[in-house]
PDB file of N, CA and C in Angstrom:
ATOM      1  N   UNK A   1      37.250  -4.767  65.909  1.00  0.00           N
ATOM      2  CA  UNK A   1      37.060  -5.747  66.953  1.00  0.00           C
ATOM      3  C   UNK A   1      38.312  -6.589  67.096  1.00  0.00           C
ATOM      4  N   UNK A   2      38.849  -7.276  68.531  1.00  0.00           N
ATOM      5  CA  UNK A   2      39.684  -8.033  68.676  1.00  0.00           C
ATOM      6  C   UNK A   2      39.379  -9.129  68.318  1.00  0.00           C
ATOM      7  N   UNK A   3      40.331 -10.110  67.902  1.00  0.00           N
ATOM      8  CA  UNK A   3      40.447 -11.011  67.309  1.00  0.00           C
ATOM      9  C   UNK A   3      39.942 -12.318  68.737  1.00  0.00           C
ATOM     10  N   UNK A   4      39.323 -13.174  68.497  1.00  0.00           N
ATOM     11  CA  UNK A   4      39.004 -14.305  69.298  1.00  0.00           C
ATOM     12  C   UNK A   4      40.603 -15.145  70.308  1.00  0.00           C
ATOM     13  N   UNK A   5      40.150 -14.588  71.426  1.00  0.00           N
ATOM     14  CA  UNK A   5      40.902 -15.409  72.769  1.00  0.00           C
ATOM     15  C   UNK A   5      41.533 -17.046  72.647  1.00  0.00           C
ATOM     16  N   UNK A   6      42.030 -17.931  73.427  1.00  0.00           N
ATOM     17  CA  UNK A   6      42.283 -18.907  73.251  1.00  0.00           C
ATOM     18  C   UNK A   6      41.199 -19.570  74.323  1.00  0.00           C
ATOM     19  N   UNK A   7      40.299 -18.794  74.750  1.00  0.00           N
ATOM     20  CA  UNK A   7      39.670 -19.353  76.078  1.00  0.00           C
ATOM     21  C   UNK A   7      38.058 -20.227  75.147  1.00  0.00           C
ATOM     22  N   UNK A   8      37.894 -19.877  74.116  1.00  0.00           N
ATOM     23  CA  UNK A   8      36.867 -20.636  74.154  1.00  0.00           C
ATOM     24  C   UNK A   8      36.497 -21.000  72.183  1.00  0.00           C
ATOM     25  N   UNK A   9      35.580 -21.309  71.673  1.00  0.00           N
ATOM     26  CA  UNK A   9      35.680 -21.357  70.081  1.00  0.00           C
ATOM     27  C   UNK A   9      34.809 -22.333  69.740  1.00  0.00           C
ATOM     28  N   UNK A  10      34.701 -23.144  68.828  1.00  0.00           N
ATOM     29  CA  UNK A  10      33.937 -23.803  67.795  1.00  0.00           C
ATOM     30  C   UNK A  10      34.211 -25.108  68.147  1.00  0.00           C
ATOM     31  N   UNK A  11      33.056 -25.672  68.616  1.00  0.00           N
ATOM     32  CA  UNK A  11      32.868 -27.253  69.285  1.00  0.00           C
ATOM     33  C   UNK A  11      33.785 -28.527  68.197  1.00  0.00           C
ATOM     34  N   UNK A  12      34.318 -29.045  68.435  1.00  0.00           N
ATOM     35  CA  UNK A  12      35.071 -29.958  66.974  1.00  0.00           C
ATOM     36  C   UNK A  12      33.455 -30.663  66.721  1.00  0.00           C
ATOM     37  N   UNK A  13      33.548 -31.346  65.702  1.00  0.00           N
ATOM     38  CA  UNK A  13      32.477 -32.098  65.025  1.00  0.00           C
ATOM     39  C   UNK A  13      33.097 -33.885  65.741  1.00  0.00           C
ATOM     40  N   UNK A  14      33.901 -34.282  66.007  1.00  0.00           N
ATOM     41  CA  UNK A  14      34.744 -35.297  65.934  1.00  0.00           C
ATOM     42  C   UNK A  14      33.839 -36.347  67.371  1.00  0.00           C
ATOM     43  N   UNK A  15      33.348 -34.886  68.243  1.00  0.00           N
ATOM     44  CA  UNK A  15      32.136 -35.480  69.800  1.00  0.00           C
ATOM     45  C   UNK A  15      33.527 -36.108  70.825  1.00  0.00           C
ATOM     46  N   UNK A  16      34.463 -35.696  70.656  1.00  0.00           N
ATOM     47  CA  UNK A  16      35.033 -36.842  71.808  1.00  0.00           C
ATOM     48  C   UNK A  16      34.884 -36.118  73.220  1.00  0.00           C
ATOM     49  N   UNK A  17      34.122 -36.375  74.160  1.00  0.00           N
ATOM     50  CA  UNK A  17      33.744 -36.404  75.183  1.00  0.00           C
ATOM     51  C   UNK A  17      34.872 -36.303  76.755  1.00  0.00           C
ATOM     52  N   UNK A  18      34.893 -34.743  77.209  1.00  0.00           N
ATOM     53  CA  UNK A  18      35.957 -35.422  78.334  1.00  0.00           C
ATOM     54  C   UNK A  18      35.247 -35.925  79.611  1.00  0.00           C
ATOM     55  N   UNK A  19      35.561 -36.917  79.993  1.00  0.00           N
ATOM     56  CA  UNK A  19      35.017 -36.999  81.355  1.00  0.00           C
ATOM     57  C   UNK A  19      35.585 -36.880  82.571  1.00  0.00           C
ATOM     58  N   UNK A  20      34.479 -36.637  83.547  1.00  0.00           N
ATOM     59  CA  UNK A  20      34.715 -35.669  84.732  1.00  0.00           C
ATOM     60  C   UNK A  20      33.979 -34.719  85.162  1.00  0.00           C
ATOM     61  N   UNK A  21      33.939 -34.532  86.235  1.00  0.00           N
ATOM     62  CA  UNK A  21      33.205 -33.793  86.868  1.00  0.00           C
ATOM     63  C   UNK A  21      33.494 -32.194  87.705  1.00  0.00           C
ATOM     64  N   UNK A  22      34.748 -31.640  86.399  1.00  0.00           N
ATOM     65  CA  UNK A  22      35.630 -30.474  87.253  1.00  0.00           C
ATOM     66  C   UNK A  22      34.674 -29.733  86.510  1.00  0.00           C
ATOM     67  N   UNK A  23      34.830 -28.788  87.374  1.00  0.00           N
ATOM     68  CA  UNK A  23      33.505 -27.060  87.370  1.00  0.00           C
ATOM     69  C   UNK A  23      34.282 -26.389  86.567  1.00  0.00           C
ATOM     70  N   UNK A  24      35.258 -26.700  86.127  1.00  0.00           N
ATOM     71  CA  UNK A  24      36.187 -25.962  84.690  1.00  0.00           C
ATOM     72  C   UNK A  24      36.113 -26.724  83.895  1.00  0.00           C
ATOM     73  N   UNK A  25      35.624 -27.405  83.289  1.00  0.00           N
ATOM     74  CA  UNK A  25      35.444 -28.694  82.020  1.00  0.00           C
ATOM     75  C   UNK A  25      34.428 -27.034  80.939  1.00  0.00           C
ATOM     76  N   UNK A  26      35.047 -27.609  79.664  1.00  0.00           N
ATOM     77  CA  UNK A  26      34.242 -27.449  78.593  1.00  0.00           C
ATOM     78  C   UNK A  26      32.914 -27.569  78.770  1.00  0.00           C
ATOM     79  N   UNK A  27      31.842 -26.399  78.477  1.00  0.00           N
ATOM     80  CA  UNK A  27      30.642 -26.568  77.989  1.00  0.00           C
ATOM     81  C   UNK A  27      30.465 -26.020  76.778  1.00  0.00           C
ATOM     82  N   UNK A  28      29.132 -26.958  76.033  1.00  0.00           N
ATOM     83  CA  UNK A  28      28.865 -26.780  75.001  1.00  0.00           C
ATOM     84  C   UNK A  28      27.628 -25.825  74.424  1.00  0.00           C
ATOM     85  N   UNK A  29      27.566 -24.897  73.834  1.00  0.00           N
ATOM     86  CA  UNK A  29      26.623 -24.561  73.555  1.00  0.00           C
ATOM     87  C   UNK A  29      26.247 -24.229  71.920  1.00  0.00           C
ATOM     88  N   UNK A  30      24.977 -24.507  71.831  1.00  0.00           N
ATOM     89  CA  UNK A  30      24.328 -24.838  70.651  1.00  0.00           C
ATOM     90  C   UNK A  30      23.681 -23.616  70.435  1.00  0.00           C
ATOM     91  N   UNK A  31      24.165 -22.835  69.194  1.00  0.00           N
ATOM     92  CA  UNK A  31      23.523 -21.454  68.677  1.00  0.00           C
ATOM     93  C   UNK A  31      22.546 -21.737  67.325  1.00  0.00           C
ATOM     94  N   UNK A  32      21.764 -21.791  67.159  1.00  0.00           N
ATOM     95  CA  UNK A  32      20.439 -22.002  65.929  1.00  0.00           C
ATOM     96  C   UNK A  32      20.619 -20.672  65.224  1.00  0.00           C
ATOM     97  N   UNK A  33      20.958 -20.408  64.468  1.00  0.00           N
ATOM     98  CA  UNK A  33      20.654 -19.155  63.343  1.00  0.00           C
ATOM     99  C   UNK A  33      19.588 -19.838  62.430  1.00  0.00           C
ATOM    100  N   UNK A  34      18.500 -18.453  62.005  1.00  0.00           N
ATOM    101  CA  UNK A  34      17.673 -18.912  60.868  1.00  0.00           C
ATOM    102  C   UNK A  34      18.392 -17.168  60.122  1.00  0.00           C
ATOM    103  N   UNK A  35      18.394 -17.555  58.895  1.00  0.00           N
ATOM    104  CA  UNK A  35      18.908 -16.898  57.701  1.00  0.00           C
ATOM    105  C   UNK A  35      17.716 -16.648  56.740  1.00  0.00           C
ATOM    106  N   UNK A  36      16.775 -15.636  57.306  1.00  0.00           N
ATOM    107  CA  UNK A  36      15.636 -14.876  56.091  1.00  0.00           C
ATOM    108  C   UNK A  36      15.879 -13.362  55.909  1.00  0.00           C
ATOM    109  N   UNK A  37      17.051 -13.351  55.516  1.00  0.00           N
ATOM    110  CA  UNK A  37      17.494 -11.672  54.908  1.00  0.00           C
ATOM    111  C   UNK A  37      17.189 -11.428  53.949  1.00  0.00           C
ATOM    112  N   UNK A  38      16.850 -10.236  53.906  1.00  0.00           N
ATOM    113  CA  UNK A  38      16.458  -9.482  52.241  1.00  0.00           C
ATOM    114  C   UNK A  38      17.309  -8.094  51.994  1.00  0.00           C
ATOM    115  N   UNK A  39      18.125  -8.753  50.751  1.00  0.00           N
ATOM    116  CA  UNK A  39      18.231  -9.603  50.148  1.00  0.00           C
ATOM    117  C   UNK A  39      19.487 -10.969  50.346  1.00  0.00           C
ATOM    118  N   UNK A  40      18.827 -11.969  49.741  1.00  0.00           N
ATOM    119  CA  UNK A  40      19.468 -13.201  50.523  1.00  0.00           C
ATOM    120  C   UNK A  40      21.121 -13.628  50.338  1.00  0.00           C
ATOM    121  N   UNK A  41      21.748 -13.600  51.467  1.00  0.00           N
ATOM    122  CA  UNK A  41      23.066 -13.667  51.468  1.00  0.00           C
ATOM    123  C   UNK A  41      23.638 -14.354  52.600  1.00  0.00           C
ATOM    124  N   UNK A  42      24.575 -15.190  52.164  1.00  0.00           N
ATOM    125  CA  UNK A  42      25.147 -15.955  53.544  1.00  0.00           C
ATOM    126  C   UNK A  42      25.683 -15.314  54.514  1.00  0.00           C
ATOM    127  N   UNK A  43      25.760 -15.722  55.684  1.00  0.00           N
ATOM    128  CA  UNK A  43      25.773 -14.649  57.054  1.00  0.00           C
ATOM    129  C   UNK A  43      27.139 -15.442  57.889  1.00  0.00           C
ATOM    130  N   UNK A  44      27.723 -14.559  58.623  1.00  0.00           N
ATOM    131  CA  UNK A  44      29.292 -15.207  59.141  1.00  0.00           C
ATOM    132  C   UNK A  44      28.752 -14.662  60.431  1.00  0.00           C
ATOM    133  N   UNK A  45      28.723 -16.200  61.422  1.00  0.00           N
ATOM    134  CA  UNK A  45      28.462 -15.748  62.912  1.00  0.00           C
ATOM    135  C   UNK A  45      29.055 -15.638  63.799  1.00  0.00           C
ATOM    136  N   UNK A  46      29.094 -14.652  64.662  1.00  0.00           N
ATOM    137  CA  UNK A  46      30.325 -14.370  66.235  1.00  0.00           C
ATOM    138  C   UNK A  46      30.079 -14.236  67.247  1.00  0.00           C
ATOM    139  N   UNK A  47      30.667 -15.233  68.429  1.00  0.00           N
ATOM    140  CA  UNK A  47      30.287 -14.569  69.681  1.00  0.00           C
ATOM    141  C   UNK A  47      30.873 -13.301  70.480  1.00  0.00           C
ATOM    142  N   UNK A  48      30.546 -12.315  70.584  1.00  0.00           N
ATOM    143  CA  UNK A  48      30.965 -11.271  71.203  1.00  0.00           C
ATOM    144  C   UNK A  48      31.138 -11.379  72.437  1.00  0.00           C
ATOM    145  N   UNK A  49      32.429 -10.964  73.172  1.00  0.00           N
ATOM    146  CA  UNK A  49      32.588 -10.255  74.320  1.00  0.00           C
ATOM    147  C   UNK A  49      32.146  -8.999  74.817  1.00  0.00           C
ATOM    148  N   UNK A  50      32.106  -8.817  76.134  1.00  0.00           N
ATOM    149  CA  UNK A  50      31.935  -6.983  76.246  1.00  0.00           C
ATOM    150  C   UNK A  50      32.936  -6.777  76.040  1.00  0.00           C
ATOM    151  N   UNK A  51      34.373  -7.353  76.221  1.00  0.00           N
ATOM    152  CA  UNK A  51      35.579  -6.486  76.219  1.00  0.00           C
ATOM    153  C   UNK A  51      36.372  -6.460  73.966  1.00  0.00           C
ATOM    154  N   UNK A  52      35.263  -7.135  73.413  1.00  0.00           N
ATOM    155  CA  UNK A  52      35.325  -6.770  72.330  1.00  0.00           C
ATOM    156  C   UNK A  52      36.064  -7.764  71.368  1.00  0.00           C
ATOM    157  N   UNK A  53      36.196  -8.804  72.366  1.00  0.00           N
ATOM    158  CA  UNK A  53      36.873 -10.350  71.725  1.00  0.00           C
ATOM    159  C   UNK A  53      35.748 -10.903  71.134  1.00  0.00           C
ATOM    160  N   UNK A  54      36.177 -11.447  69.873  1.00  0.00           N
ATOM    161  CA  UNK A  54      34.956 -12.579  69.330  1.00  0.00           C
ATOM    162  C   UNK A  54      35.126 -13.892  68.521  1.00  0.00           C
ATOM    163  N   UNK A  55      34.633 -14.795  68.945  1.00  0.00           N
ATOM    164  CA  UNK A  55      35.159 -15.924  68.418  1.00  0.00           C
ATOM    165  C   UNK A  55      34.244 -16.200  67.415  1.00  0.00           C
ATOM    166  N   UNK A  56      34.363 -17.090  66.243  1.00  0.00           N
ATOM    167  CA  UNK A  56      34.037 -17.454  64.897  1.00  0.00           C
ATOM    168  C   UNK A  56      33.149 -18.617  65.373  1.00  0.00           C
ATOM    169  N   UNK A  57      31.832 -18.282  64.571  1.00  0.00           N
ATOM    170  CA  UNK A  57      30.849 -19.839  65.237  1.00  0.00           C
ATOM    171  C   UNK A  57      30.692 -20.559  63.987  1.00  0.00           C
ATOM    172  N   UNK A  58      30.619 -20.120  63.005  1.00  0.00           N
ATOM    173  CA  UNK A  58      30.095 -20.444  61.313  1.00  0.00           C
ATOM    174  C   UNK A  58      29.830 -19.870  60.460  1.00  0.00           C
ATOM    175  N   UNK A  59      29.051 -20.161  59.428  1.00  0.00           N
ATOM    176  CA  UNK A  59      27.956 -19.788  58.293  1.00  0.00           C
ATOM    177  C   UNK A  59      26.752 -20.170  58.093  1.00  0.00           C
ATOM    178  N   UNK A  60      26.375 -19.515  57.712  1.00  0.00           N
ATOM    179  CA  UNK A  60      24.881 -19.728  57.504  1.00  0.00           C
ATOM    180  C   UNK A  60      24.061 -19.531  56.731  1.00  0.00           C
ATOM    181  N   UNK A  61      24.183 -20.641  55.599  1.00  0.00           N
ATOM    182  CA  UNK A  61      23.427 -19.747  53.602  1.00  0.00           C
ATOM    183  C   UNK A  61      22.568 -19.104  53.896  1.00  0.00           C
ATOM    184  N   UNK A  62      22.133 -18.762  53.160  1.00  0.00           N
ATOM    185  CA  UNK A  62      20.793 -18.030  52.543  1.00  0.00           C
ATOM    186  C   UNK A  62      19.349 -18.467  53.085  1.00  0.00           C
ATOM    187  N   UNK A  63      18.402 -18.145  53.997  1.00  0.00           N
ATOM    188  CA  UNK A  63      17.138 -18.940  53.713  1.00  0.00           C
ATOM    189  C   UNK A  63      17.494 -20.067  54.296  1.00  0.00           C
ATOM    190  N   UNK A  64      17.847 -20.197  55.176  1.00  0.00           N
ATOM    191  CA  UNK A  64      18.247 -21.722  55.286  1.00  0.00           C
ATOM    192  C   UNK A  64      18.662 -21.326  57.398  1.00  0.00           C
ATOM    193  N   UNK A  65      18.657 -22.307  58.133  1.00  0.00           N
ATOM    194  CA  UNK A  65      18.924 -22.795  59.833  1.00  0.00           C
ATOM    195  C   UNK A  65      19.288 -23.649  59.671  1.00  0.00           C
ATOM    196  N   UNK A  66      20.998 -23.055  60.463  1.00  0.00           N
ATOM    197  CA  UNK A  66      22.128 -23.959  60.403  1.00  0.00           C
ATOM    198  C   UNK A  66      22.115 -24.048  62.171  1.00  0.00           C
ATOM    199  N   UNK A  67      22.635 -24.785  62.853  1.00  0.00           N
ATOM    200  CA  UNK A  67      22.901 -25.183  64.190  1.00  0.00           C
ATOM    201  C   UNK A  67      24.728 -24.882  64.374  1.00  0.00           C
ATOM    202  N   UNK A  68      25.024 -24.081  65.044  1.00  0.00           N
ATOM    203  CA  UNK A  68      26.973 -23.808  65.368  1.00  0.00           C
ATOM    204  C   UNK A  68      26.445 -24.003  66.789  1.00  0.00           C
ATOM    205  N   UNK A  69      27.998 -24.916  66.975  1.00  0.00           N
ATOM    206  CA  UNK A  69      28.232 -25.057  68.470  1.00  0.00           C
ATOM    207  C   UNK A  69      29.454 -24.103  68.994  1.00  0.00           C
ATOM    208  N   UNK A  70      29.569 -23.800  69.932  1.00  0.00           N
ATOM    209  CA  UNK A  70      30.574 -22.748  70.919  1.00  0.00           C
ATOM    210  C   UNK A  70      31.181 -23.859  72.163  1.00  0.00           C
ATOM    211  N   UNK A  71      32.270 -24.141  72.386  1.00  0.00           N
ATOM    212  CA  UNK A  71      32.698 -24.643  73.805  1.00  0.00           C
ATOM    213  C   UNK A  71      33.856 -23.813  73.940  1.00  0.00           C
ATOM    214  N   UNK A  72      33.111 -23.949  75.514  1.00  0.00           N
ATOM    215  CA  UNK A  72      34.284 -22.688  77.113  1.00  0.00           C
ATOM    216  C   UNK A  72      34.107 -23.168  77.747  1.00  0.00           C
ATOM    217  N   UNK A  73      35.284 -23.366  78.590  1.00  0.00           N
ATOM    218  CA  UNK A  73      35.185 -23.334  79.648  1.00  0.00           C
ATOM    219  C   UNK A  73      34.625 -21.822  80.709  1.00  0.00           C
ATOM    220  N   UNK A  74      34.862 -20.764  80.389  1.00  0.00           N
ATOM    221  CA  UNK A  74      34.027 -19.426  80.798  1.00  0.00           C
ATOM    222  C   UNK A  74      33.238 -19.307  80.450  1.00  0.00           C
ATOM    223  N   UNK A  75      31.969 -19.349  81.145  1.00  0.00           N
ATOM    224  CA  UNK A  75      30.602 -18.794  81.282  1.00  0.00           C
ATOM    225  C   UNK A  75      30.366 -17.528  81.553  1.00  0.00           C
ATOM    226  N   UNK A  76      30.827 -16.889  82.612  1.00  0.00           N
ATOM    227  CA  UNK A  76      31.144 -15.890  83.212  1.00  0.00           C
ATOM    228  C   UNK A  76      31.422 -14.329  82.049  1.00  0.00           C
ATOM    229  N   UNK A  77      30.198 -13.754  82.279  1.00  0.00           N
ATOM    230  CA  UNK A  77      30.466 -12.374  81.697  1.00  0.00           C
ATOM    231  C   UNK A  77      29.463 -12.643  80.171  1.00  0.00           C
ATOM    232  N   UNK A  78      28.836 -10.830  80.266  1.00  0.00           N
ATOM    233  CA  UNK A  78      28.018 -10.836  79.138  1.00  0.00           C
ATOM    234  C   UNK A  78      28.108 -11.050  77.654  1.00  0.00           C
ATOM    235  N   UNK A  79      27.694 -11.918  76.931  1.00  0.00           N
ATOM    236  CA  UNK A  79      28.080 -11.805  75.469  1.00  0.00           C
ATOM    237  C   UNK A  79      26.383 -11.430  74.221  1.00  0.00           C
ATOM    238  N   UNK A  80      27.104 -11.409  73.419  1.00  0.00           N
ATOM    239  CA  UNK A  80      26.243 -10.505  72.190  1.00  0.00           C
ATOM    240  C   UNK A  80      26.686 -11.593  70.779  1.00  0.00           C
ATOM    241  N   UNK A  81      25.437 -11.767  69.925  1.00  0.00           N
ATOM    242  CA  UNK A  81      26.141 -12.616  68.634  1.00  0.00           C
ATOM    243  C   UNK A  81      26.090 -11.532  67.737  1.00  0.00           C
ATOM    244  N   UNK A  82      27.152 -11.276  66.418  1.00  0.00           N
ATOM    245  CA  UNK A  82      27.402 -10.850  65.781  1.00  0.00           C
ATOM    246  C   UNK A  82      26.628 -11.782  64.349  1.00  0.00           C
ATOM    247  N   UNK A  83      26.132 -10.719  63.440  1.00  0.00           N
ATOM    248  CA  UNK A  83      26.255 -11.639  61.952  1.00  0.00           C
ATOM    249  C   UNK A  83      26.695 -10.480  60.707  1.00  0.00           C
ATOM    250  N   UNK A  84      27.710 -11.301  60.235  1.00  0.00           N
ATOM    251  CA  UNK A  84      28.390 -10.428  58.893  1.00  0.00           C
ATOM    252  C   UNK A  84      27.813 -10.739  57.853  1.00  0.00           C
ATOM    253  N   UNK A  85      27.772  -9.903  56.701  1.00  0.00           N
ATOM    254  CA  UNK A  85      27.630 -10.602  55.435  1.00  0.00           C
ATOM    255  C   UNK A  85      28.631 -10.520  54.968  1.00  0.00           C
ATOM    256  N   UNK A  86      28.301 -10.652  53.171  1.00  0.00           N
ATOM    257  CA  UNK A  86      29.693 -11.222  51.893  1.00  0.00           C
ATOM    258  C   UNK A  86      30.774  -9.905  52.489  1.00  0.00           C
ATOM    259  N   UNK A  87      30.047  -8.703  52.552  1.00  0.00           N
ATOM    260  CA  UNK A  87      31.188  -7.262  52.997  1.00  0.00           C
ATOM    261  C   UNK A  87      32.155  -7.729  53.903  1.00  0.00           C
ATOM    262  N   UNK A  88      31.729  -8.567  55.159  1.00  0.00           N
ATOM    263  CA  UNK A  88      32.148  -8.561  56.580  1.00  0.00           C
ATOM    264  C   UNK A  88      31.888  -7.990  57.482  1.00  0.00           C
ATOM    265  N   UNK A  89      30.819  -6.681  56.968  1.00  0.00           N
ATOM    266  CA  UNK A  89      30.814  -5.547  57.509  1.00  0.00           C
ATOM    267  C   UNK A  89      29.769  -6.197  58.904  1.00  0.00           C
ATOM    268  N   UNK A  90      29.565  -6.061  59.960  1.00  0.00           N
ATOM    269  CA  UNK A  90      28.555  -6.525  61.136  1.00  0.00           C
ATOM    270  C   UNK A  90      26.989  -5.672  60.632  1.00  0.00           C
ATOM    271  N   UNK A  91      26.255  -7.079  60.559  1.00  0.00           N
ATOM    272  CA  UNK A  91      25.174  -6.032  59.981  1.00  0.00           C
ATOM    273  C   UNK A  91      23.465  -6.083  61.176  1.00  0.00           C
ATOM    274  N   UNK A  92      24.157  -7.239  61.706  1.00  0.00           N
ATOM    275  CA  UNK A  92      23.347  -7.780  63.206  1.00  0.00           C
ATOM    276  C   UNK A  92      24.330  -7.846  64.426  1.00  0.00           C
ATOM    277  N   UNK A  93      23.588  -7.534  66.132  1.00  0.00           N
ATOM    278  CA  UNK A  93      24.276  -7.049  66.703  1.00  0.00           C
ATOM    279  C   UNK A  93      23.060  -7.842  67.770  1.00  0.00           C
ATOM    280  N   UNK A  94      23.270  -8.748  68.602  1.00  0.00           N
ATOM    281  CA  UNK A  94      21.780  -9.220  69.679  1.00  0.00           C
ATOM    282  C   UNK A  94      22.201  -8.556  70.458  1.00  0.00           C
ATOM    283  N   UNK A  95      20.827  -8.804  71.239  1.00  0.00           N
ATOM    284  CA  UNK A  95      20.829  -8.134  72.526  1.00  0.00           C
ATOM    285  C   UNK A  95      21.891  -8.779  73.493  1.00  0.00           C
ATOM    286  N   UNK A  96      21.953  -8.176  74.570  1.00  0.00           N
ATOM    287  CA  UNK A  96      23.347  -8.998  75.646  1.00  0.00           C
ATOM    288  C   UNK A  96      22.188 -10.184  76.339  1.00  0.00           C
ATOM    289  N   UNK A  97      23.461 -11.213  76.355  1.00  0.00           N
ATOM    290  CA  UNK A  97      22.779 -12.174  77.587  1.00  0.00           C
ATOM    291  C   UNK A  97      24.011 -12.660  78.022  1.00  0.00           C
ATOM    292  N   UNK A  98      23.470 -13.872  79.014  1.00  0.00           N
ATOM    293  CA  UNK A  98      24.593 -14.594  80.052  1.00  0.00           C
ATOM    294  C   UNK A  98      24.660 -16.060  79.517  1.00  0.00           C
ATOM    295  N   UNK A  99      25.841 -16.690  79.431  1.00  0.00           N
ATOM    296  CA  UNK A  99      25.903 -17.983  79.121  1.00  0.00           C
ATOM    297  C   UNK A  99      25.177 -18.958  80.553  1.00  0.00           C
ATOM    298  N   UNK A 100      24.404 -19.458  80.234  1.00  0.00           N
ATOM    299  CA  UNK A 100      24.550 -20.638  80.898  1.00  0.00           C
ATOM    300  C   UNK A 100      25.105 -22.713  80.374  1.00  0.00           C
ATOM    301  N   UNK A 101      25.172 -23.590  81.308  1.00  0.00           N
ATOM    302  CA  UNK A 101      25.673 -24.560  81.050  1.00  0.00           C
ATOM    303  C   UNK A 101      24.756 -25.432  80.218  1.00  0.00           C
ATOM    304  N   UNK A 102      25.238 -25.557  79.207  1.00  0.00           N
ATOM    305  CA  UNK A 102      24.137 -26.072  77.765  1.00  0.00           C
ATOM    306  C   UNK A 102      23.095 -25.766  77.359  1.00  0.00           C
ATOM    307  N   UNK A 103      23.772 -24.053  77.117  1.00  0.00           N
ATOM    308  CA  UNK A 103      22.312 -23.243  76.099  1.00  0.00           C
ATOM    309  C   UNK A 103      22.121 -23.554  75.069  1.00  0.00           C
ATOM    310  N   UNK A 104      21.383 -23.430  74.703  1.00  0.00           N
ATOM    311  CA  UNK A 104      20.685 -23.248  73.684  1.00  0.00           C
ATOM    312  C   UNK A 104      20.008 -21.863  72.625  1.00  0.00           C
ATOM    313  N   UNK A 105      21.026 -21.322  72.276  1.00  0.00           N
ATOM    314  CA  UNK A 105      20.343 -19.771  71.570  1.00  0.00           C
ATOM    315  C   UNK A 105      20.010 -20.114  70.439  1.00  0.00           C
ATOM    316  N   UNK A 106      18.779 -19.404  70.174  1.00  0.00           N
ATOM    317  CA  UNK A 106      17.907 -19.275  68.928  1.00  0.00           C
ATOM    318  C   UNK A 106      17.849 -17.861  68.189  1.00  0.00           C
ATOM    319  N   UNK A 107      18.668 -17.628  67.446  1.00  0.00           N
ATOM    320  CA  UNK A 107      18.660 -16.194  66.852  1.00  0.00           C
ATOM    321  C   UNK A 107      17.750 -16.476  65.446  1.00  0.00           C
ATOM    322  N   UNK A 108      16.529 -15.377  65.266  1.00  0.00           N
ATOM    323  CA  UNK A 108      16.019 -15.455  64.100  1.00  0.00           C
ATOM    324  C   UNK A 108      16.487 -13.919  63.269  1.00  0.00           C
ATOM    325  N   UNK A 109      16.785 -14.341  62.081  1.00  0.00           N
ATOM    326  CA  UNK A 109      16.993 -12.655  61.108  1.00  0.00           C
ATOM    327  C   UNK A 109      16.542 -12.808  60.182  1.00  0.00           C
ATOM    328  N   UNK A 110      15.926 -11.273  59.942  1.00  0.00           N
ATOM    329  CA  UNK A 110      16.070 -10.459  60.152  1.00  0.00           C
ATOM    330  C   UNK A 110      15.608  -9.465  61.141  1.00  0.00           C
ATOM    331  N   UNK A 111      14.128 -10.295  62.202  1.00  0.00           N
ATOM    332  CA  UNK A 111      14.462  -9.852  63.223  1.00  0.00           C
ATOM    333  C   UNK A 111      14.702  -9.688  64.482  1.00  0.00           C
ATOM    334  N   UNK A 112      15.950 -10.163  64.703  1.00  0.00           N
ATOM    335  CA  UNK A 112      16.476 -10.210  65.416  1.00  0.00           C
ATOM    336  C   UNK A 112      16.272 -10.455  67.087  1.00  0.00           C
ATOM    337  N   UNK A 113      15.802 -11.673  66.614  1.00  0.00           N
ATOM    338  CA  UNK A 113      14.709 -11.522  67.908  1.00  0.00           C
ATOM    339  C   UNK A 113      15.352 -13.210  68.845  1.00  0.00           C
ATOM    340  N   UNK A 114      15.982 -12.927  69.800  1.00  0.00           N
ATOM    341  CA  UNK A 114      17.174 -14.028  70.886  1.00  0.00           C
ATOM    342  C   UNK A 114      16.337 -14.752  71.191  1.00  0.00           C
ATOM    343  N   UNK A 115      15.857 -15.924  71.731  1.00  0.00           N
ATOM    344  CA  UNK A 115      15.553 -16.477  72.913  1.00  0.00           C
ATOM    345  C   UNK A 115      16.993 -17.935  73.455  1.00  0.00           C
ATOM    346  N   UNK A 116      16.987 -17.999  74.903  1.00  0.00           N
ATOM    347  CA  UNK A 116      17.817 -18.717  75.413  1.00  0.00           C
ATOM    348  C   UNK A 116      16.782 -19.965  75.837  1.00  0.00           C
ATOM    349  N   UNK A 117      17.428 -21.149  75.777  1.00  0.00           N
ATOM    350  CA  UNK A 117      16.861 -22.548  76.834  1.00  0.00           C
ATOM    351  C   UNK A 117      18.219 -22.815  76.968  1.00  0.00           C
ATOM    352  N   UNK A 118      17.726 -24.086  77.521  1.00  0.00           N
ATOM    353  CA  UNK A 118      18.562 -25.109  77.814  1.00  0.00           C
ATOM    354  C   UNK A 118      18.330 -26.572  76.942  1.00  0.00           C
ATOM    355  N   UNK A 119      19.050 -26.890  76.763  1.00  0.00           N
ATOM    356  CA  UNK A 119      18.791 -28.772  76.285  1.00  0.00           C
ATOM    357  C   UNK A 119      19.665 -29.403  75.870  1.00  0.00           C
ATOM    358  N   UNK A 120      20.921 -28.655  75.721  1.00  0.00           N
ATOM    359  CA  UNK A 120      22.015 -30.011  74.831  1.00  0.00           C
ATOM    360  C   UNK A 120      22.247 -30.851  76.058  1.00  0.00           C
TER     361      UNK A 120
END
C-alpha cells in the first residue's frame, strides 16, 4: 500500500478551531473502533483510499474503544478502514463508504460490522 497523501490525516488533539465558512475548510471526522479480537491484541487503524493511499488514525488496545479523529479537507471519493495487528499484516478490511461532513464511523471487531452518522 501507498504511503498516506499530504491531503488529509490525524485531527491534532490541541482543538484550535479555523474559522470560516470556505467549502474547502477541514472537516473532522470521528472513527470509534471497539477492539474484541481473539486473541487479544492491539490493532493499528487506516483510512484507505481506492487509489491505495492510507493515512494513520491510531491504536487501539486490546478489549478496549478508543475514539481517532481524521481531518480533510476531501470528502470526495470512496474510502475503506484498515486494522493491523503486532505483524502489521492488514487483518480487517470494511466495507467501502463515502465521507460525509462530521461523520461519525463506528467500526466493531471482530465483526466487522460499519455503521456511519453524523454528530461531531
Amino acid at each position: 500500500m501507498a504511503c498516506a497523501s499530504g491531503r488529509g490525516g490525524p485531527a491534532s488533539s490541541s482543538g484550535s478551531e479555523a474559522s470560516g465558512a470556505d467549502s474547502t475548510a477541514a472537516q473532522d471526522i470521528a472513527v470509534v473502533v471497539e477492539n474484541d479480537i481473539t486473541p487479544s491484541e492491539p490493532l493499528t487503524i487506516y483510512l484507505l483510499t481506492v487509489g491505495g493511499e492510507r493515512s494513520f488514525l491510531g491504536s487501539v488496545p486490546p478489549r478496549s474503544t478508543r475514539t481517532l479523529h481524521y481531518r480533510t479537507g476531501d470528502l470526495s471519493g470512496e474510502r475503506r478502514l484498515a486494522a493491523g495487528g503486532r505483524s502489521n499484516r492488514v487483518r480487517y478490511i470494511s466495507q467501502p463508504f463515502d465521507l460525509v461532513p462530521k461523520a461519525v464511523l463506528h467500526w466493531r471487531l471482530p465483526s466487522n460490522a460499519l455503521t456511519i452518522g453524523e454528530g461531531i
